[in-house]
Protein backbone atom coordinates (compact mmCIF):
# COMPACT_ATOMS: atom_id res chain seq x y z
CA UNK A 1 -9.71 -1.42 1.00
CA UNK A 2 -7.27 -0.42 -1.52
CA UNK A 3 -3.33 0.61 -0.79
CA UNK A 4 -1.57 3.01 -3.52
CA UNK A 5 1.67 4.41 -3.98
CA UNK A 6 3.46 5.11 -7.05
CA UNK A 7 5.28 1.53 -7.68
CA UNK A 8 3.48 -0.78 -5.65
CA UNK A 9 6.92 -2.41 -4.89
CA UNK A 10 7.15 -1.47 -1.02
CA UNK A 11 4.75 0.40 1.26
CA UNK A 12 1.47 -0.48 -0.51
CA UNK A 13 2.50 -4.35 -0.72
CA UNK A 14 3.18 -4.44 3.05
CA UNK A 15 -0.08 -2.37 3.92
CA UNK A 16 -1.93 -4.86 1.62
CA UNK A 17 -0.06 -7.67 3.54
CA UNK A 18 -0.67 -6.34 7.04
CA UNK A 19 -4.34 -5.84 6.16
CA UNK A 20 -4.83 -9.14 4.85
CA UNK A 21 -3.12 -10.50 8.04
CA UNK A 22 -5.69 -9.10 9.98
CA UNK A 23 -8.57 -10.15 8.16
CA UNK A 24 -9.38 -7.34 6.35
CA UNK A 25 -10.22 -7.26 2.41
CA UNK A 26 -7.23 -5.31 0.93
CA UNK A 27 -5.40 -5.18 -2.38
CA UNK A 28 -3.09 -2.59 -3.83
CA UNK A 29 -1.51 -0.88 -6.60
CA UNK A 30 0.58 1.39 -8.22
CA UNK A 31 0.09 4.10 -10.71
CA UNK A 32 3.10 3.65 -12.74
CA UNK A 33 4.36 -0.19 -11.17
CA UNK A 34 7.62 -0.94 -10.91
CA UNK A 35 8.49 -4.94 -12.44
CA UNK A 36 8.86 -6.43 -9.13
CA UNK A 37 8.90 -6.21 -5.18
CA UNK A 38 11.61 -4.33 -3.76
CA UNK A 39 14.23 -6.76 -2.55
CA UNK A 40 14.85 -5.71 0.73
CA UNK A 41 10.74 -5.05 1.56
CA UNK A 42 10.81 -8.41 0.91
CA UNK A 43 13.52 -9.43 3.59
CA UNK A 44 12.00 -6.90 6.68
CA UNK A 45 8.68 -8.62 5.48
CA UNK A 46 10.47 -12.16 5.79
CA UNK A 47 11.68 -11.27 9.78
CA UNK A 48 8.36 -10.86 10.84
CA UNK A 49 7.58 -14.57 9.16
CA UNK A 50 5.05 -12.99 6.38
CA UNK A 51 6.80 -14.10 2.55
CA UNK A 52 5.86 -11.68 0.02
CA UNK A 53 8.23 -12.83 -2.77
CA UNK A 54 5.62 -14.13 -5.08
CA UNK A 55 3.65 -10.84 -5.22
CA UNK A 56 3.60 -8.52 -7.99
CA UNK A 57 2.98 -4.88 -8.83
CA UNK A 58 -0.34 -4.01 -9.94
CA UNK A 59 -1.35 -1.16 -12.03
CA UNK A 60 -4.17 0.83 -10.17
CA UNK A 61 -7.33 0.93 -12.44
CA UNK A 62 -10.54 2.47 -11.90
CA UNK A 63 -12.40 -0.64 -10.92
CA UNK A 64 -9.82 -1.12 -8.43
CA UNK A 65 -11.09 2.59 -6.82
CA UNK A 66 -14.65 2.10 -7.90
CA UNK A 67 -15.00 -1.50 -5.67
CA UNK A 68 -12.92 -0.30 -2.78
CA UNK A 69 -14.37 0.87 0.06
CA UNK A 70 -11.61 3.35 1.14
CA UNK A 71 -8.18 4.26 -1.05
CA UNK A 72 -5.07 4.92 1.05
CA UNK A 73 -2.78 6.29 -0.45
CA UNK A 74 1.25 5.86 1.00
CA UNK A 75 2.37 9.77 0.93
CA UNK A 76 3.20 9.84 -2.72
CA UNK A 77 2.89 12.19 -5.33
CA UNK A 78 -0.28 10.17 -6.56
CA UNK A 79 -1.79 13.00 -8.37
CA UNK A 80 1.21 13.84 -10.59
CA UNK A 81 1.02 10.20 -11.58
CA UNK A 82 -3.10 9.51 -11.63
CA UNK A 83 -5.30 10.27 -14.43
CA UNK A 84 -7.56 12.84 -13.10
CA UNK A 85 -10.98 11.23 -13.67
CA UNK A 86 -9.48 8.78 -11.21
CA UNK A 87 -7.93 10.90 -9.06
CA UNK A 88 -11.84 12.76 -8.44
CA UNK A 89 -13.32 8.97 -8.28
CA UNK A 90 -11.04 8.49 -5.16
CA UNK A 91 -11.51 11.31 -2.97
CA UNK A 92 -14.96 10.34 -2.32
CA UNK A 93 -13.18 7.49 0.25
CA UNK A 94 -9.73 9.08 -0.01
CA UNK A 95 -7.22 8.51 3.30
CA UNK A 96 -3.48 9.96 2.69
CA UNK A 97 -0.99 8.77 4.78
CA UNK A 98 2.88 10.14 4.68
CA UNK A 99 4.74 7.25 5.03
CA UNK A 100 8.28 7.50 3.67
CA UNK A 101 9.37 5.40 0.54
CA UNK A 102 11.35 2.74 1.29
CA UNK A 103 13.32 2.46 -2.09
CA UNK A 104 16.72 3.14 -2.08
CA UNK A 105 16.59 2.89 2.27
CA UNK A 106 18.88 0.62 4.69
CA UNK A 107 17.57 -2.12 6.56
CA UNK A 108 16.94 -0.67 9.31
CA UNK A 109 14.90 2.62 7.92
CA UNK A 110 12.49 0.30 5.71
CA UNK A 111 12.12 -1.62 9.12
CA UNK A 112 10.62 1.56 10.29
CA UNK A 113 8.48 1.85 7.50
CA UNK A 114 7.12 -1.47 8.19
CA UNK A 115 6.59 -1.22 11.56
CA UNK A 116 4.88 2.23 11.03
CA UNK A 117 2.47 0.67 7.74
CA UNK A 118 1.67 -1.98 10.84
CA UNK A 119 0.81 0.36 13.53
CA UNK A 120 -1.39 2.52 10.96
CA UNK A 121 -3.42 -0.62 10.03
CA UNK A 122 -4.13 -1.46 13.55
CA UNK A 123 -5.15 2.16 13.84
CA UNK A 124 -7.97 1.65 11.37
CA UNK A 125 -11.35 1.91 12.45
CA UNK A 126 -13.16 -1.28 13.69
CA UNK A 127 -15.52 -0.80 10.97
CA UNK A 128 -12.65 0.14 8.35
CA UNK A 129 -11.31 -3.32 9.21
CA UNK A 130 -14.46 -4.71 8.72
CA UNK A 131 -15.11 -3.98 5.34
């Protein structure tokens, strides 16, 4: 399972996170990566006990898509930002979700966006999770 959003400082590092958590095979990326985690994804991320400060954005590639068995993308403009040869590899297994950018946000909005990445990955099929 792969997690995109534009950065891959904030939503698709928790969904990665959150997946990973529990027990699924997840990674993520960005199509234009920012240089590091945003800060305060990293603090909401700390209150629930999970430390993300070591991760780092990751530029989406197309062996990234082609060994993924499903690409979520985080509500962003992905296909402003994505190659299109990519963007047509990925809607074979494509699932959007609108999830609001945290960047920029209080506290207490991006712990809403956390909260709501959570609840979505517990939504995922059993055999989503499974693979």
């Amino acid at each position: 399972m792969l997690f995109v959003c534009v950065e891959n400082a904030g939503r698709s590092q928790m969904a990665e996170t959150f997946a990973k958590k529990h027990g699924m095979n997840a990674q993520s990326a960005g199509t234009i990566p920012s240089t590091r985690i945003n800060p305060t994804v990293v603090e909401v991320m700390r209150e629930r006990g999970i430390d993300i400060s070591s991760n780092h954005p990751k530029t989406l590639t197309p062996e990234l898509i082609r060994d993924a068995s499903l690409v979520v993308t985080m509500g962003c403009s992905i296909e402003e930002a994505c190659p299109k040869p990519i963007l047509a590899q990925m809607q074979k297994k494509l699932v959007e979700w609108h999830i609001e950018d945290p960047k920029g946000r209080p506290l207490e909005e991006v712990r809403k966006i956390r909260d709501e990445i959570e609840h979505k990955i517990m939504e995922l099929p059993a055999h989503v999770r499974a693979a």
